[in-house]
N, C-alpha and C. Protein backbone atom coordinates (compact mmCIF):
# COMPACT_ATOMS: atom_id res chain seq x y z
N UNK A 1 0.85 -1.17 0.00
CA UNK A 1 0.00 0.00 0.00
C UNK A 1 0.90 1.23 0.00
N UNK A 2 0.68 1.70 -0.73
CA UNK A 2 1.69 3.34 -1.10
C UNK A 2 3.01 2.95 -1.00
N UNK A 3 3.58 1.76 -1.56
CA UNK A 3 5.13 1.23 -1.45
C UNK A 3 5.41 0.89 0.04
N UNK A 4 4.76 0.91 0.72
CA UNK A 4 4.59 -0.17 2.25
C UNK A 4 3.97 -1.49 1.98
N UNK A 5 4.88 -2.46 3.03
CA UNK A 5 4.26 -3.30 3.40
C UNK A 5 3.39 -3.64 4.74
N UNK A 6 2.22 -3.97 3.64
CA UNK A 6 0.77 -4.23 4.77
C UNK A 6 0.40 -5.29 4.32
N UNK A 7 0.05 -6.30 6.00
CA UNK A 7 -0.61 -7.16 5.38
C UNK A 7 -2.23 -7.02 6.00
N UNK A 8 -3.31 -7.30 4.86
CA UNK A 8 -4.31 -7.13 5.86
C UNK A 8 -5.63 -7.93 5.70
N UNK A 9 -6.09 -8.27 6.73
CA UNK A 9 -7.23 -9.06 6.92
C UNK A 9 -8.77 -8.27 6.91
N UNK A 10 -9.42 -8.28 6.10
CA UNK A 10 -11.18 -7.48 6.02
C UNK A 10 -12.09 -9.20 6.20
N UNK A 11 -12.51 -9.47 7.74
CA UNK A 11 -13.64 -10.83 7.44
C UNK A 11 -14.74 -10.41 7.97
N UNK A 12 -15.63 -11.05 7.22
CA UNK A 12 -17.05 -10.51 7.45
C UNK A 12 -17.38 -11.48 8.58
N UNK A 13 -18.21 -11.16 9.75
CA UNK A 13 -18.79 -12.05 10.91
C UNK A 13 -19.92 -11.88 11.12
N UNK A 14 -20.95 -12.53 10.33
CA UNK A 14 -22.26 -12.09 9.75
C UNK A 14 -23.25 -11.70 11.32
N UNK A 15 -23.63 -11.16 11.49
CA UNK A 15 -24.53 -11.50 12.94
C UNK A 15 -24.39 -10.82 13.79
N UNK A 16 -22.54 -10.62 14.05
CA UNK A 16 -21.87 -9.92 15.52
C UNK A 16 -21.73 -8.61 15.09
N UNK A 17 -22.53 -8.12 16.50
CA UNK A 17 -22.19 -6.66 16.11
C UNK A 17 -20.88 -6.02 16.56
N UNK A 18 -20.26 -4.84 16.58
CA UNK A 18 -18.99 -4.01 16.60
C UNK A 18 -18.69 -4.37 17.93
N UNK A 19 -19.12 -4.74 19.34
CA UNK A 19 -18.90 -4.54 20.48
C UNK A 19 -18.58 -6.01 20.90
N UNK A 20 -18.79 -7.12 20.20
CA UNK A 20 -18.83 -8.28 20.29
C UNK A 20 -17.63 -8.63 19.80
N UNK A 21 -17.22 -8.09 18.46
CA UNK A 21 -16.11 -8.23 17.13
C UNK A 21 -15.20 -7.74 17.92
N UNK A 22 -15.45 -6.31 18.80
CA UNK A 22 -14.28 -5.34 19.36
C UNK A 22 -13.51 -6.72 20.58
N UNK A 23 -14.00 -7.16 21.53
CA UNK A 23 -14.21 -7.99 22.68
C UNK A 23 -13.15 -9.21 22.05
N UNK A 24 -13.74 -9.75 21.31
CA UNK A 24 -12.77 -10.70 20.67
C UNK A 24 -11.22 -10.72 19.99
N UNK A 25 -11.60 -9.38 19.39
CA UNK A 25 -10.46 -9.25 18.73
C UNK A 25 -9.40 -8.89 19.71
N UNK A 26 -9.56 -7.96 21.03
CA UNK A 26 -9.02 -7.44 22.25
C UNK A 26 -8.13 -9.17 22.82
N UNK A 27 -9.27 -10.35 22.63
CA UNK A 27 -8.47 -10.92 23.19
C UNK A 27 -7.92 -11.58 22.47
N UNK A 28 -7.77 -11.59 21.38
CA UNK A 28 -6.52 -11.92 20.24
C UNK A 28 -5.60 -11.32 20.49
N UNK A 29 -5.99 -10.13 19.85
CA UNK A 29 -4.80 -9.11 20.12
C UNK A 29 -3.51 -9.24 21.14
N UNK A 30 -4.32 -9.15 22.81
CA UNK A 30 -3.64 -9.15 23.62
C UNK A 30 -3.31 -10.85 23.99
N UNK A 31 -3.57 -11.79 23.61
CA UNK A 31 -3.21 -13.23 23.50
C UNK A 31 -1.43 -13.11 22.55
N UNK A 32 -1.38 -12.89 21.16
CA UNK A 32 -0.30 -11.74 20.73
C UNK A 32 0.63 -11.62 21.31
N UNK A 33 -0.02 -10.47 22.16
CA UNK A 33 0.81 -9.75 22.93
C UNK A 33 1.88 -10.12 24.13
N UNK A 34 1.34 -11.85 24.29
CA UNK A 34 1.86 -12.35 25.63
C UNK A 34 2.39 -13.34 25.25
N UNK A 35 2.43 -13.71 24.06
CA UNK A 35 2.83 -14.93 23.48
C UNK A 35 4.80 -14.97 24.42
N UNK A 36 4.99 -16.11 24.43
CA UNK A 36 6.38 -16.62 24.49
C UNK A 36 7.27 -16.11 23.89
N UNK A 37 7.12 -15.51 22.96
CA UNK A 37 7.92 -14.94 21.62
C UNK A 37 7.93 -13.28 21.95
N UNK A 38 7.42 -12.46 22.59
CA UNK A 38 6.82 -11.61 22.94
C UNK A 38 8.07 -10.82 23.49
N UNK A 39 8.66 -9.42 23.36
CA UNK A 39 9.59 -9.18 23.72
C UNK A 39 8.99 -7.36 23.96
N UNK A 40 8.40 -7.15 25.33
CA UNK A 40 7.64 -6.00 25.62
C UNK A 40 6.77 -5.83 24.69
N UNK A 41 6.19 -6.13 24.03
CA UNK A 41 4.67 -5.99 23.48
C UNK A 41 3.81 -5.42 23.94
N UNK A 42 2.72 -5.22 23.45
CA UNK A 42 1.57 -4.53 24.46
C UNK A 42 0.81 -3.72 23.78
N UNK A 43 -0.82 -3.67 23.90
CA UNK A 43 -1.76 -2.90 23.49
C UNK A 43 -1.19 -1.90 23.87
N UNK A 44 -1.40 -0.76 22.78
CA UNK A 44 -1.15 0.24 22.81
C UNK A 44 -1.85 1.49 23.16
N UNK A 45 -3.15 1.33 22.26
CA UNK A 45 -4.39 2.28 22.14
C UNK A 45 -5.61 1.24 21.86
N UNK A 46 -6.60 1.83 22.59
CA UNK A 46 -7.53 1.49 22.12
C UNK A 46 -8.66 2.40 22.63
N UNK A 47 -10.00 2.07 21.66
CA UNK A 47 -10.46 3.37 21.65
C UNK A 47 -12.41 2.52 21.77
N UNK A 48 -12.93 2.27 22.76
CA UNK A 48 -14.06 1.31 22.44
C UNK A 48 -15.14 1.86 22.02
N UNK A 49 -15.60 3.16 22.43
CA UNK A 49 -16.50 3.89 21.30
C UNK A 49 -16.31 3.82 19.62
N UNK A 50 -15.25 3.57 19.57
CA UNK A 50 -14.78 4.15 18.00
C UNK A 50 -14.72 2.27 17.35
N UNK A 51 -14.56 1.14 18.92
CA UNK A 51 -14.08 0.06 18.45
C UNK A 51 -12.69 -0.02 17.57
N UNK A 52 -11.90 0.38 17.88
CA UNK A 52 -10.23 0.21 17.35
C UNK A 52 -9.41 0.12 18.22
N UNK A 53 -8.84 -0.96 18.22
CA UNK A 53 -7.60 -1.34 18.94
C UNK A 53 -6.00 -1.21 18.18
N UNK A 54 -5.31 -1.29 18.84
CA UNK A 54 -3.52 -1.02 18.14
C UNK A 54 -2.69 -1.60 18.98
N UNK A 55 -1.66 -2.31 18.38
CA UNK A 55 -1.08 -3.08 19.45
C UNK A 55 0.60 -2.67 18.72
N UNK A 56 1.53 -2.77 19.42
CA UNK A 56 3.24 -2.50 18.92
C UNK A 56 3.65 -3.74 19.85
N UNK A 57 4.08 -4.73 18.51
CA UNK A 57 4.34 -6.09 18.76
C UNK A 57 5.82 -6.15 18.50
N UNK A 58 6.79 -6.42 19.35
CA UNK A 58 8.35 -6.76 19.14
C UNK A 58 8.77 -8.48 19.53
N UNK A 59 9.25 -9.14 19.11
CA UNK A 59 9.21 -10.46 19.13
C UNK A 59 10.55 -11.05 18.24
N UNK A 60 10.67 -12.42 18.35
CA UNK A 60 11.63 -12.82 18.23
C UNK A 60 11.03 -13.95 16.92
N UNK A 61 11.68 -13.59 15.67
CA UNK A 61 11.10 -14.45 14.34
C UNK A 61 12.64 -15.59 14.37
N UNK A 62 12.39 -16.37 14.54
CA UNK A 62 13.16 -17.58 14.62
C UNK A 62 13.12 -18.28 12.87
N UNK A 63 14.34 -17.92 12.33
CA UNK A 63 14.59 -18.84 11.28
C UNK A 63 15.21 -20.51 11.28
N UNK A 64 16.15 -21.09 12.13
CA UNK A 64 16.32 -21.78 12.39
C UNK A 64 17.01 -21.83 14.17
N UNK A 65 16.80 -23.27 14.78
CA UNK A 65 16.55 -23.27 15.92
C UNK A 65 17.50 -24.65 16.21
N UNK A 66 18.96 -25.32 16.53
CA UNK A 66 19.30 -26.78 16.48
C UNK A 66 20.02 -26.15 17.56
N UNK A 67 20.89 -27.15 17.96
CA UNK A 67 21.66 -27.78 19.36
C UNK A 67 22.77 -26.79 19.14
N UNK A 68 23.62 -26.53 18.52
CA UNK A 68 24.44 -25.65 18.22
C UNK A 68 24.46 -24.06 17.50
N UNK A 69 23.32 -23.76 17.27
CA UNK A 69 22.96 -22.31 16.27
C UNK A 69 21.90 -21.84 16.80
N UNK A 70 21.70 -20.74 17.24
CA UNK A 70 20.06 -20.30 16.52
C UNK A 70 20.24 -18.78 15.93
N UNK A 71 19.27 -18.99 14.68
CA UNK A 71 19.57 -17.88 13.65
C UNK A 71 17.49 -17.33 14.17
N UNK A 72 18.08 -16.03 14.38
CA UNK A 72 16.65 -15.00 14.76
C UNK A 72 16.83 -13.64 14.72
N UNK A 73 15.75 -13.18 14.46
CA UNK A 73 15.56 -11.50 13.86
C UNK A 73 14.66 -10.96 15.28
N UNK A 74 14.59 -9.87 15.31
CA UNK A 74 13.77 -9.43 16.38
C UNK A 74 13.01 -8.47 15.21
N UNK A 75 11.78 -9.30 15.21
CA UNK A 75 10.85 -8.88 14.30
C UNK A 75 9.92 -7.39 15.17
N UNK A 76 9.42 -5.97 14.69
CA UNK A 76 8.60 -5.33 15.50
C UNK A 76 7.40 -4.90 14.28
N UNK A 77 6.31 -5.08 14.83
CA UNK A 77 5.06 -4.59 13.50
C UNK A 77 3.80 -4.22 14.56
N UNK A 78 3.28 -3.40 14.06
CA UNK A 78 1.66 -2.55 14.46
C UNK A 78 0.84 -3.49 14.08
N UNK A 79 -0.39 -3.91 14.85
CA UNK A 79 -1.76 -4.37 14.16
C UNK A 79 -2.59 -3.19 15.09
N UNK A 80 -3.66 -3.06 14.21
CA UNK A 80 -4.42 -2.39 13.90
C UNK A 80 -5.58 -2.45 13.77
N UNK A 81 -6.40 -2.81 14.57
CA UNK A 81 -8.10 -3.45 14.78
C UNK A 81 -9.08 -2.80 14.05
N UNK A 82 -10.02 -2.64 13.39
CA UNK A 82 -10.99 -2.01 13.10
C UNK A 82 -12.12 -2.39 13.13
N UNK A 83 -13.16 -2.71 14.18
CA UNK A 83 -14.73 -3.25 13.98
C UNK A 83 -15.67 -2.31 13.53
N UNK A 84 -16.63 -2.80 12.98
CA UNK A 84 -17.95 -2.53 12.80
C UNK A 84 -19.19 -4.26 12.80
N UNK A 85 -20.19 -3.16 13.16
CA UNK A 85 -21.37 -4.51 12.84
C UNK A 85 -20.94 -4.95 11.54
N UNK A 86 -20.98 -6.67 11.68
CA UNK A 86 -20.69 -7.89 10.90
C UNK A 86 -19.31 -7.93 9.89
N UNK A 87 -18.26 -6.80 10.92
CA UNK A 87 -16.76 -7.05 9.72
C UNK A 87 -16.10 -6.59 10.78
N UNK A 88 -14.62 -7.30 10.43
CA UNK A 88 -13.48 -6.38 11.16
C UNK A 88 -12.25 -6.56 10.32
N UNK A 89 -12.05 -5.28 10.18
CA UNK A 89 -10.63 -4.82 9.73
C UNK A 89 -9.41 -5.21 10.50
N UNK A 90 -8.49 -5.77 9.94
CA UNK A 90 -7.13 -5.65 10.86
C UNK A 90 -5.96 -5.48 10.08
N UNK A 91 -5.04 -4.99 10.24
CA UNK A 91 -3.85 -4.40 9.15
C UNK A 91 -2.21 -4.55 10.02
N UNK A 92 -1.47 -5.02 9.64
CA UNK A 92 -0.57 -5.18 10.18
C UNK A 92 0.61 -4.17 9.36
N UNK A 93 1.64 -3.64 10.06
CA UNK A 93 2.09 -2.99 9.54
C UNK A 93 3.08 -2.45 9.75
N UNK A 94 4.63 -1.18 9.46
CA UNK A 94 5.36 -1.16 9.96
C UNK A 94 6.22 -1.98 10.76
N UNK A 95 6.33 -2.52 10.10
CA UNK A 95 7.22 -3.96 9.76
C UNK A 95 8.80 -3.58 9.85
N UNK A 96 9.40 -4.17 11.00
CA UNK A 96 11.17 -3.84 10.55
C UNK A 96 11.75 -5.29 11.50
N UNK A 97 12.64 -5.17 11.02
CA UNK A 97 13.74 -6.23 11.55
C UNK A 97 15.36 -5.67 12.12
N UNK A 98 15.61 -6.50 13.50
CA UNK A 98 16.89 -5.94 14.15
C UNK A 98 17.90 -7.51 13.67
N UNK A 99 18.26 -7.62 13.07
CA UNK A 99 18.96 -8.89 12.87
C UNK A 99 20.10 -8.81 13.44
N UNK A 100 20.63 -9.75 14.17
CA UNK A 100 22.14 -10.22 14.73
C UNK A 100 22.80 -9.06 15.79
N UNK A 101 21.72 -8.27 16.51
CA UNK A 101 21.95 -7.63 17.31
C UNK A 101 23.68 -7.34 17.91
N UNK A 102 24.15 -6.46 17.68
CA UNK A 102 25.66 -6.61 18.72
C UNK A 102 26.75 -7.62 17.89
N UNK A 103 26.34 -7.37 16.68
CA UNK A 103 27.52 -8.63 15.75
C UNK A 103 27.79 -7.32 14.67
N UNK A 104 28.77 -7.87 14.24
CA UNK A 104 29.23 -7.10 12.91
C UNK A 104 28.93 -7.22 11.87
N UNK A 105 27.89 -8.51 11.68
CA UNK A 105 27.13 -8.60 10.44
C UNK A 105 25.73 -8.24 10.65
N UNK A 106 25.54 -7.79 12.00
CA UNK A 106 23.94 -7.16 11.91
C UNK A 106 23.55 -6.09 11.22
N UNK A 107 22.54 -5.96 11.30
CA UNK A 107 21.58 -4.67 10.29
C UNK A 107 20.19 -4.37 11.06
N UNK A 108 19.65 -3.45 10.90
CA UNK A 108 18.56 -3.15 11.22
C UNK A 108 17.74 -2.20 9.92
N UNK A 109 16.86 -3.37 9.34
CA UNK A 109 16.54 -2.62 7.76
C UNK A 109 14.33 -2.93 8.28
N UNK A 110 13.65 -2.35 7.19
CA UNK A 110 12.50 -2.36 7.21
C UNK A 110 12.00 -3.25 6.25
N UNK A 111 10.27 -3.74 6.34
CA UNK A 111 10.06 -4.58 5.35
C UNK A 111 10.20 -4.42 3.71
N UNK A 112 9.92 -2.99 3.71
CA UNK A 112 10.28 -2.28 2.21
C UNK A 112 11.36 -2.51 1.65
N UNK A 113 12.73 -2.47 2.85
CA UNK A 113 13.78 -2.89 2.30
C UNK A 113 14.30 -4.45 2.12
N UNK A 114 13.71 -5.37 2.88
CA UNK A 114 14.26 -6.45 2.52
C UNK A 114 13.11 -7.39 2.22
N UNK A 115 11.59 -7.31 2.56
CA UNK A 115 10.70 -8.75 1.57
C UNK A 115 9.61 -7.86 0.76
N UNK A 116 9.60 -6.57 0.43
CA UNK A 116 8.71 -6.37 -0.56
C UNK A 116 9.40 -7.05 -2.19
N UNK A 117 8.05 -7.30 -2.84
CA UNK A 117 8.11 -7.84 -4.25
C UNK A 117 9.77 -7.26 -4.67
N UNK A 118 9.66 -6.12 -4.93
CA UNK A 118 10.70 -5.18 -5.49
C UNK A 118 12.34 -5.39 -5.01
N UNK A 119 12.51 -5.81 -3.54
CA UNK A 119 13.68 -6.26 -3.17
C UNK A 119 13.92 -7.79 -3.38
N UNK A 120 13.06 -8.63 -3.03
CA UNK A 120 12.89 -10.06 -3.03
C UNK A 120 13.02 -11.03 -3.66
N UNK A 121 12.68 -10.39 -5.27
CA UNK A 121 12.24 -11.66 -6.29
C UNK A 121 12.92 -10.88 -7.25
N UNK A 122 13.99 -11.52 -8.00
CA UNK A 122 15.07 -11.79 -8.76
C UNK A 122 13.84 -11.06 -10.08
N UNK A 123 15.04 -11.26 -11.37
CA UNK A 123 14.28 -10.82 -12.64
C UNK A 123 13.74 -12.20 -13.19
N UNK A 124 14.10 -13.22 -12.94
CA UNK A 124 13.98 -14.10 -13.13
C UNK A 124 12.79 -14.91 -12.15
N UNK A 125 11.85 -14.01 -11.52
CA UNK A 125 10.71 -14.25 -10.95
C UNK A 125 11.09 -15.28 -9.40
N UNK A 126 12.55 -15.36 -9.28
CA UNK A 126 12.69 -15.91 -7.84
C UNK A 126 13.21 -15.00 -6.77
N UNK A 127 12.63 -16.00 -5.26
CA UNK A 127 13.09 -15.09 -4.55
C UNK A 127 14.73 -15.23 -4.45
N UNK A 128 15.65 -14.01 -4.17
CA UNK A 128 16.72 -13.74 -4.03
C UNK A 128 16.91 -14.71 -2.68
N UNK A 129 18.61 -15.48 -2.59
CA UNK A 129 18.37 -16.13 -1.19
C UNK A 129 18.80 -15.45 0.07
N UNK A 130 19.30 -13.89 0.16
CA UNK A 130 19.61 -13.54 1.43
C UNK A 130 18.27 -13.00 1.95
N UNK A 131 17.25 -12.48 0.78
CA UNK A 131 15.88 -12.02 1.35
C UNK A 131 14.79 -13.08 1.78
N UNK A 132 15.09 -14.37 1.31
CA UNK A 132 14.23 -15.76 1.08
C UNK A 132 13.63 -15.80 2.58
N UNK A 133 14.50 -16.02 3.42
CA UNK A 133 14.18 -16.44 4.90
C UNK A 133 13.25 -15.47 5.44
N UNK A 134 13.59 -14.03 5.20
CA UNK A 134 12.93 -12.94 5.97
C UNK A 134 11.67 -13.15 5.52
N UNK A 135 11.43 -12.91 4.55
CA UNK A 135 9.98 -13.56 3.62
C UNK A 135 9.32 -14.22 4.04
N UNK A 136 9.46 -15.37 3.52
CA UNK A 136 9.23 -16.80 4.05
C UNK A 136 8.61 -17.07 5.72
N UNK A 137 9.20 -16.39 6.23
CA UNK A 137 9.19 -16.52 7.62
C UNK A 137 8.10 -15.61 7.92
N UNK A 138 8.36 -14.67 7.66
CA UNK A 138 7.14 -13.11 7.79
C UNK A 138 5.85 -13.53 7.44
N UNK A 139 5.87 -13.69 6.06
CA UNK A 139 4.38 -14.22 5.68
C UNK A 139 3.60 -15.25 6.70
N UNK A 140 4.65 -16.56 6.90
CA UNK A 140 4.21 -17.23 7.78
C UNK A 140 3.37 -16.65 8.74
N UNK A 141 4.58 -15.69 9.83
CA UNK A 141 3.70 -15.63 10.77
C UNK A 141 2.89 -14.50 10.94
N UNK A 142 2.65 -13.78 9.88
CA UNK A 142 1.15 -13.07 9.15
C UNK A 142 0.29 -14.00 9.24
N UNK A 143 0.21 -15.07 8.77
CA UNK A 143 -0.72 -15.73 8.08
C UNK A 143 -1.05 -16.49 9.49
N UNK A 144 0.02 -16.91 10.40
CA UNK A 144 -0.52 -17.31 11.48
C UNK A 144 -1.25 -16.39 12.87
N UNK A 145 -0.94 -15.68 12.56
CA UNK A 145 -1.67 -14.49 13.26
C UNK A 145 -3.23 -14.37 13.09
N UNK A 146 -3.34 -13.98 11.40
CA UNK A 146 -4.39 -13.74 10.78
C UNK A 146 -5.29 -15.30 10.93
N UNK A 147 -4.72 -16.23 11.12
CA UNK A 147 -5.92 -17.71 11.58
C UNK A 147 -6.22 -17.47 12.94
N UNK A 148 -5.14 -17.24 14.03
CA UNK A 148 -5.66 -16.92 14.93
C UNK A 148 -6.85 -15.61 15.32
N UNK A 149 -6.61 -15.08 14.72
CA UNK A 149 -8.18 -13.71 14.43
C UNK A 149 -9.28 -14.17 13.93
N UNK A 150 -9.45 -15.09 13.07
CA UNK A 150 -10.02 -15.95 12.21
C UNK A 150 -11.07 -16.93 13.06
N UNK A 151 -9.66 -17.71 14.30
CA UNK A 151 -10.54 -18.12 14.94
C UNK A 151 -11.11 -17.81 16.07
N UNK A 152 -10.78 -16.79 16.71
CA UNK A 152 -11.24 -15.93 17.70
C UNK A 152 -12.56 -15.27 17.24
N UNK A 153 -12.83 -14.92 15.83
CA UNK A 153 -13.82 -14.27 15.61
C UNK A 153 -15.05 -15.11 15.46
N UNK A 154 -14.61 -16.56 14.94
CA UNK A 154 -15.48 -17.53 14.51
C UNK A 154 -15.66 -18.62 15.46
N UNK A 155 -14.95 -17.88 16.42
CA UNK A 155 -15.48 -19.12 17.59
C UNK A 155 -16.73 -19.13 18.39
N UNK A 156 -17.26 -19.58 18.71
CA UNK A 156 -19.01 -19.54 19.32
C UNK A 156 -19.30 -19.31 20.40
């Protein structure tokens, strides 16, 4: 969106109104927020007249994990709640990575710079392999996020 990366979820929850959608999503959100992986996290704003919540999530994205290595980014990104009767918006966003903290090969770059389309995927329609992992990994746990909202909203 405007050369940012966003990822974002619009699901319709036919029935529930904004105060119900808001309630749920709060405890997603802040479920999130406490996860194991969780490195000061925490609702940020929220606003229950208006139904919008915001959360600034810092966490630890684990690429690989064995007896001798572990390779991890300290992933930080915004979600962004939005209810109304029978939908809720959520947008994830501001996206950056602290990689290899306190090493001489660390970096601290944003999602724009290392897994949008434009940095990522070769001319040759593949992904590049120093951006592969960040990717790969990100989407993942977008996508696992976004099931967990999924099922928080659709649970009974």
């Amino acid at each position: 969106v405007d050369g940012n990366v966003v990822f974002s979820l619009n699901e319709e929850v036919t029935g529930m109104k904004a105060n119900e959608i808001y309630n749920r999503l709060y405890s997603a959100i802040s479920a999130i927020t406490t996860d194991a992986n969780q490195k000061n996290s925490r609702i940020a704003l929220v606003n229950k007249e208006k139904h919008v919540i915001a959360a600034k999530c810092i966490e630890w994205l684990v690429f690989s994990n064995s007896f001798m290595s572990l390779d991890r980014t300290e992933l930080t990104y915004t979600i962004i709640a939005e209810c109304d009767d029978n939908k809720a918006n959520v947008t994830i966003s501001r996206i950056n990575y602290n990689y290899e903290q306190g090493r001489v090969t660390g970096f601290k770059d944003s999602a724009e710079k290392l897994i949008s389309d434009k940095e990522s995927i070769n001319s040759k329609g593949k992904l590049n392999r120093l951006n592969a992992k960040f990717r790969i990994k990100t989407i993942d746990r977008m996508d696992e996020i976004f099931n967990n909202i999924k099922l928080a909203l659709n649970n009974k």
